[in-house]
PDB file of N, CA and C in Angstrom:
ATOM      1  N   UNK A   1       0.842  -1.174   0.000  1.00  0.00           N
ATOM      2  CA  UNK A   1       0.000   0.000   0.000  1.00  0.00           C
ATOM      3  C   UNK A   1       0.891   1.243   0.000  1.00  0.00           C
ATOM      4  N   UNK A   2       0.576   2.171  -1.029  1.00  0.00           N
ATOM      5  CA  UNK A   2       1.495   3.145  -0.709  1.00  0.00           C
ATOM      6  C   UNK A   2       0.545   4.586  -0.369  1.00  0.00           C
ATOM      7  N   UNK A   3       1.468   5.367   0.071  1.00  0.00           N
ATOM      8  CA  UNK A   3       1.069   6.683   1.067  1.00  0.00           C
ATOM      9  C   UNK A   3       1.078   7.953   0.223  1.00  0.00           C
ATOM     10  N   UNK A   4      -0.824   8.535   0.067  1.00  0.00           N
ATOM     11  CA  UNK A   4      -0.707   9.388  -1.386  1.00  0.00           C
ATOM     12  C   UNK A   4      -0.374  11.011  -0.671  1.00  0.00           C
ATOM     13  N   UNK A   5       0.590  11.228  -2.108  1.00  0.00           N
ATOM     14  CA  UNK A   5       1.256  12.375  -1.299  1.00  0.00           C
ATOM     15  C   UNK A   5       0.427  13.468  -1.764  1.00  0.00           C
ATOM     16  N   UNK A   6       0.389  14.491   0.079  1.00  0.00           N
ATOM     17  CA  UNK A   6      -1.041  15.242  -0.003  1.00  0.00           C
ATOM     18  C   UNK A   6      -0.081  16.705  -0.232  1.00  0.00           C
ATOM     19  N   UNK A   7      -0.718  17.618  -1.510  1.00  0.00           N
ATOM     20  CA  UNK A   7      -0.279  18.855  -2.082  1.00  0.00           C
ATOM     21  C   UNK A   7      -1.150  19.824  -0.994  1.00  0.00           C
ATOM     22  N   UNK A   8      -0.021  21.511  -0.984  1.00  0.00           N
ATOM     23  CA  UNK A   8      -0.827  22.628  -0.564  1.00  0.00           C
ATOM     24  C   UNK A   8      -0.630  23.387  -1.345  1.00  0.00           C
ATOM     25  N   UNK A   9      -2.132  24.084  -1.064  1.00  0.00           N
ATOM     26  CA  UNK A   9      -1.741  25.504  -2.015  1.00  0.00           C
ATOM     27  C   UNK A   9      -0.882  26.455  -1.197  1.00  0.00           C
ATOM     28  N   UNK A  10      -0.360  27.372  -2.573  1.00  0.00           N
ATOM     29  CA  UNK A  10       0.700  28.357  -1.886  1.00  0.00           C
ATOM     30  C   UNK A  10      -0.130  29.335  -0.691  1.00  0.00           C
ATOM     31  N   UNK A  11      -1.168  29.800  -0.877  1.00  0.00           N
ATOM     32  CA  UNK A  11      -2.089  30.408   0.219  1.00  0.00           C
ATOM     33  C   UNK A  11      -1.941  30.043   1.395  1.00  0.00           C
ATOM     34  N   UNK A  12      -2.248  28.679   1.759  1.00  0.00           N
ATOM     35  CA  UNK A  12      -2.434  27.651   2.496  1.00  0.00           C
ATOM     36  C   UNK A  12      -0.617  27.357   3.268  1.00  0.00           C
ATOM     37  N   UNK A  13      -0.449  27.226   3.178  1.00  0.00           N
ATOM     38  CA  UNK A  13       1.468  27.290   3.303  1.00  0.00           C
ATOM     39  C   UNK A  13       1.779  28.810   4.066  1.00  0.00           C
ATOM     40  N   UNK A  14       1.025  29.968   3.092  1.00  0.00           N
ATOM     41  CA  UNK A  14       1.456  31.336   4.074  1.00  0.00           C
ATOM     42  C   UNK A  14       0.630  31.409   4.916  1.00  0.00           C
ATOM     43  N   UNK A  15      -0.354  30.914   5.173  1.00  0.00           N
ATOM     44  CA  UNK A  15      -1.507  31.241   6.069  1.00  0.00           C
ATOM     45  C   UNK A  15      -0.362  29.990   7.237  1.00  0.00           C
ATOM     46  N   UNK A  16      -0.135  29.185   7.018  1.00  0.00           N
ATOM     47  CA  UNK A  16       0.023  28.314   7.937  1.00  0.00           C
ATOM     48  C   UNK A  16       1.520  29.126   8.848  1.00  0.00           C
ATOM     49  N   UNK A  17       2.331  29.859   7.790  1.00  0.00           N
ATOM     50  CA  UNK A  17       3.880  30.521   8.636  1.00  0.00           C
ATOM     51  C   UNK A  17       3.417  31.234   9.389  1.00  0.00           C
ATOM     52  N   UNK A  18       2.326  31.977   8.766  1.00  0.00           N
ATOM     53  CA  UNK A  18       1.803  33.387  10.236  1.00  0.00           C
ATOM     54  C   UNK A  18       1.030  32.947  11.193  1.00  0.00           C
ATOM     55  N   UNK A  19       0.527  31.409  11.036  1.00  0.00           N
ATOM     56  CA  UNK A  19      -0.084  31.205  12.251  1.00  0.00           C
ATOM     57  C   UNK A  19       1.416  30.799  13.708  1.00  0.00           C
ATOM     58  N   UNK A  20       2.262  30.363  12.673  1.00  0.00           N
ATOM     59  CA  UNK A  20       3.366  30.228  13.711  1.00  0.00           C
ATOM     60  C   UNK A  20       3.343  31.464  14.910  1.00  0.00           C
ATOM     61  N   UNK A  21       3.805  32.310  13.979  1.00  0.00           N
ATOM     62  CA  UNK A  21       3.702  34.063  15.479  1.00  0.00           C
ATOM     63  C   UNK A  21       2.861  33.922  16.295  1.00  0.00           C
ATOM     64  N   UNK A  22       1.336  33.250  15.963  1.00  0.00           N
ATOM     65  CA  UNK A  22       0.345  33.615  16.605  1.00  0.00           C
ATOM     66  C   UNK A  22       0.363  32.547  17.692  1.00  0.00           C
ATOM     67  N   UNK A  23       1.387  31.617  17.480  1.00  0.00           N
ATOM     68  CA  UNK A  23       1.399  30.555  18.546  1.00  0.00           C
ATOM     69  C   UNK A  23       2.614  30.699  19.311  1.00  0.00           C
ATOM     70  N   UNK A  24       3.024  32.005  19.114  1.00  0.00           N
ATOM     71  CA  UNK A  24       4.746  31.925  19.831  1.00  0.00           C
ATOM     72  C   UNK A  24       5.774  31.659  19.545  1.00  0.00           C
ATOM     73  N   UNK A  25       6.134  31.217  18.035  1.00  0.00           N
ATOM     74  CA  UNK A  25       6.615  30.806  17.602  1.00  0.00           C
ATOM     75  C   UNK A  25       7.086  29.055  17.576  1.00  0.00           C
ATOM     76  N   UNK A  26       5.566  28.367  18.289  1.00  0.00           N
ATOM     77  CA  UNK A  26       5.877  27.219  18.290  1.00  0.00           C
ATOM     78  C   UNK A  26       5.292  26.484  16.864  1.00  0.00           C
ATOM     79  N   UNK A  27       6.311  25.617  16.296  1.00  0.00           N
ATOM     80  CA  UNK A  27       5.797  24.792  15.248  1.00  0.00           C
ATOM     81  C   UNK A  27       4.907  23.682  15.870  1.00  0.00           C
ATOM     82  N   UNK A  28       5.469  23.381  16.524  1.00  0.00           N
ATOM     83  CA  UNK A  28       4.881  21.806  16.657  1.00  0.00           C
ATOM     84  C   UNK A  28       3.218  21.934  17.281  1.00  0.00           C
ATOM     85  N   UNK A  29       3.039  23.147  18.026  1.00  0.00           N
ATOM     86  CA  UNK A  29       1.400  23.410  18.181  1.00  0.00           C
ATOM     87  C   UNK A  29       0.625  23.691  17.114  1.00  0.00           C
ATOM     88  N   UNK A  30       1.007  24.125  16.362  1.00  0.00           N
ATOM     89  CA  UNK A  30       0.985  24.835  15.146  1.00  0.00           C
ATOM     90  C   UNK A  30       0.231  23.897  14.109  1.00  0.00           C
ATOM     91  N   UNK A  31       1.258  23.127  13.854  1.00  0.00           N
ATOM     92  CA  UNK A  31       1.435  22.186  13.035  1.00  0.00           C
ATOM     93  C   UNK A  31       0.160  21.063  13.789  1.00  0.00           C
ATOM     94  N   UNK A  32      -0.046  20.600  14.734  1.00  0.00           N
ATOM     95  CA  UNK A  32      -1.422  19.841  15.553  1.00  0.00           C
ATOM     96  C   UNK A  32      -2.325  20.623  14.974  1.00  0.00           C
ATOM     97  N   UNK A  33      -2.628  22.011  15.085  1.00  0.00           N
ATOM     98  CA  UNK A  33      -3.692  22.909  15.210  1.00  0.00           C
ATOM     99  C   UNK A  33      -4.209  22.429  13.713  1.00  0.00           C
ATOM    100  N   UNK A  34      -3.210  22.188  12.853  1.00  0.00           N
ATOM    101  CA  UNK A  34      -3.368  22.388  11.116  1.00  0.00           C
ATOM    102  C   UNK A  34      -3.728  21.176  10.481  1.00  0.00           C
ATOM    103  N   UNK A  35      -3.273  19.980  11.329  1.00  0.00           N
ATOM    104  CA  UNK A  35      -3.148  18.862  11.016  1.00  0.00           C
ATOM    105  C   UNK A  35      -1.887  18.138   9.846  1.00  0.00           C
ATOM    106  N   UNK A  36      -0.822  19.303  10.046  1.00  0.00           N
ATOM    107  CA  UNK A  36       0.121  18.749   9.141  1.00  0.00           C
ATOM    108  C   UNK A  36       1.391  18.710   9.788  1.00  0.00           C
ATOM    109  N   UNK A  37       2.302  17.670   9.353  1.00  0.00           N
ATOM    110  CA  UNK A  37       3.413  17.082  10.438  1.00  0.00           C
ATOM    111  C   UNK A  37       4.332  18.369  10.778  1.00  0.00           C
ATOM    112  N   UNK A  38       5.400  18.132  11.769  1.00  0.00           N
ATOM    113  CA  UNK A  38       5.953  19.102  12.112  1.00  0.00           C
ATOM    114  C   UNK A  38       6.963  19.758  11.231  1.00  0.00           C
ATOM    115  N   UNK A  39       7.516  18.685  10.740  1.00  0.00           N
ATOM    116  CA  UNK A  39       8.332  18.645  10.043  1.00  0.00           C
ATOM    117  C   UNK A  39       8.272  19.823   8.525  1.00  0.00           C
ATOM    118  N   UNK A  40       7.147  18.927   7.932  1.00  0.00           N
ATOM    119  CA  UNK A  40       6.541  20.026   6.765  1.00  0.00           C
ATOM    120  C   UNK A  40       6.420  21.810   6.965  1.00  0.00           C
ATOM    121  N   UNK A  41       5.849  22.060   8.522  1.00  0.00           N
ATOM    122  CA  UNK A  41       5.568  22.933   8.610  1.00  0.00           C
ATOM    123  C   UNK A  41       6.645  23.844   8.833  1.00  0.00           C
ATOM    124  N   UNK A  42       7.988  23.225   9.422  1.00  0.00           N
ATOM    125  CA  UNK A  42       9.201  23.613   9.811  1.00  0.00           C
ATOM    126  C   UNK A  42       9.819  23.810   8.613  1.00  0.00           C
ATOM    127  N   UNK A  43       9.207  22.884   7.538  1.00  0.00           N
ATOM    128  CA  UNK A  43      10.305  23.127   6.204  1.00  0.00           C
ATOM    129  C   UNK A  43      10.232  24.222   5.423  1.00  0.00           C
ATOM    130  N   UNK A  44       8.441  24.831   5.361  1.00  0.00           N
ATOM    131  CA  UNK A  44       7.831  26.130   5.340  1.00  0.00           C
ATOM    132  C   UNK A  44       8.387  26.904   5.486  1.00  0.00           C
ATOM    133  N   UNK A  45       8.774  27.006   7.132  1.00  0.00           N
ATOM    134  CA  UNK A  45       8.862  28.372   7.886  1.00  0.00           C
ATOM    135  C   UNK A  45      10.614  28.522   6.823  1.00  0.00           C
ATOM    136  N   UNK A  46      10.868  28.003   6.945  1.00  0.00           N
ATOM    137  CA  UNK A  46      12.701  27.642   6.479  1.00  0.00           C
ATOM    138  C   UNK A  46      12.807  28.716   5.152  1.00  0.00           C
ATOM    139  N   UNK A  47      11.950  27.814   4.591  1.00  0.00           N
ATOM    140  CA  UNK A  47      11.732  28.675   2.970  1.00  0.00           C
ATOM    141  C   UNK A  47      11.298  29.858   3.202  1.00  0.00           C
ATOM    142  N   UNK A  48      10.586  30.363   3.777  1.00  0.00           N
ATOM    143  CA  UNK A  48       9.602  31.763   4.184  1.00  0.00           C
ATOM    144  C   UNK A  48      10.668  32.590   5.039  1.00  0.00           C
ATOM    145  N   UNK A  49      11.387  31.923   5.718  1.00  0.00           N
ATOM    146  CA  UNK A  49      12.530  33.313   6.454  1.00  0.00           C
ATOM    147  C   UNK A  49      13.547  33.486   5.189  1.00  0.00           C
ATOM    148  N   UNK A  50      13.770  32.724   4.147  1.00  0.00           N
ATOM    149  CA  UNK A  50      14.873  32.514   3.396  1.00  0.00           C
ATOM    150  C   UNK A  50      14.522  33.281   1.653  1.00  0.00           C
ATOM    151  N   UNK A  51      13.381  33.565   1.709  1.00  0.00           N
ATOM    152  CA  UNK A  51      12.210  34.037   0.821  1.00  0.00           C
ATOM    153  C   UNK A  51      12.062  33.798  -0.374  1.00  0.00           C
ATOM    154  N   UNK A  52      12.025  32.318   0.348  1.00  0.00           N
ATOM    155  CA  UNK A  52      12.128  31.184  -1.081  1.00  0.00           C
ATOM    156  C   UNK A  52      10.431  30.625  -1.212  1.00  0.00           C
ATOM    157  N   UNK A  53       9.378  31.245  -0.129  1.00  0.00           N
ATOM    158  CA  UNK A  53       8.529  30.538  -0.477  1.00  0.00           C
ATOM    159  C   UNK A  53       7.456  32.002  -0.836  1.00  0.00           C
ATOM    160  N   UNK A  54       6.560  31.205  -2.192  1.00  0.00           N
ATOM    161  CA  UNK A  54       5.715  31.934  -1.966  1.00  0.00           C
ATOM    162  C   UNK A  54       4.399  32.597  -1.626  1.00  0.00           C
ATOM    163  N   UNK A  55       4.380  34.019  -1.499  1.00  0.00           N
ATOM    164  CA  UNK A  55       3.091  34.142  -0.794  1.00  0.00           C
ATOM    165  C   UNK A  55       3.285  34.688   0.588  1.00  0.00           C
ATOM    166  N   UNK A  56       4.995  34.876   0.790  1.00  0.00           N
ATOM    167  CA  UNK A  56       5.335  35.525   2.411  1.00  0.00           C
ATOM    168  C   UNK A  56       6.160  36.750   2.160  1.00  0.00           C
TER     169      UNK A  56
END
């Protein structure tokens, strides 16, 4: 069985970095709140301070 890989929109991705601030800068609450792993959301923020992602 394999594991289907789930896409975001670019919207969806900036909406998710600014919810970071709004949590203190914690990912990992963040990322529960959104339902997407920590990891992903950390890889986000990465691109978005680096202003590689867009939409920030």
């Amino acid at each position: 069985m394999t594991k289907k890989l789930r896409t975001y929109s670019d919207e969806f991705k900036a909406e998710a970095v600014k919810k970071i601030a709004d949590n203190n800068g914690n990912i990992s609450a963040t990322a529960k709140q959104l339902g997407i792993a920590m990891q992903t959301l950390s890889n986000w923020n990465n691109k978005a301070n680096q202003g590689k992602l867009v939409g920030t």
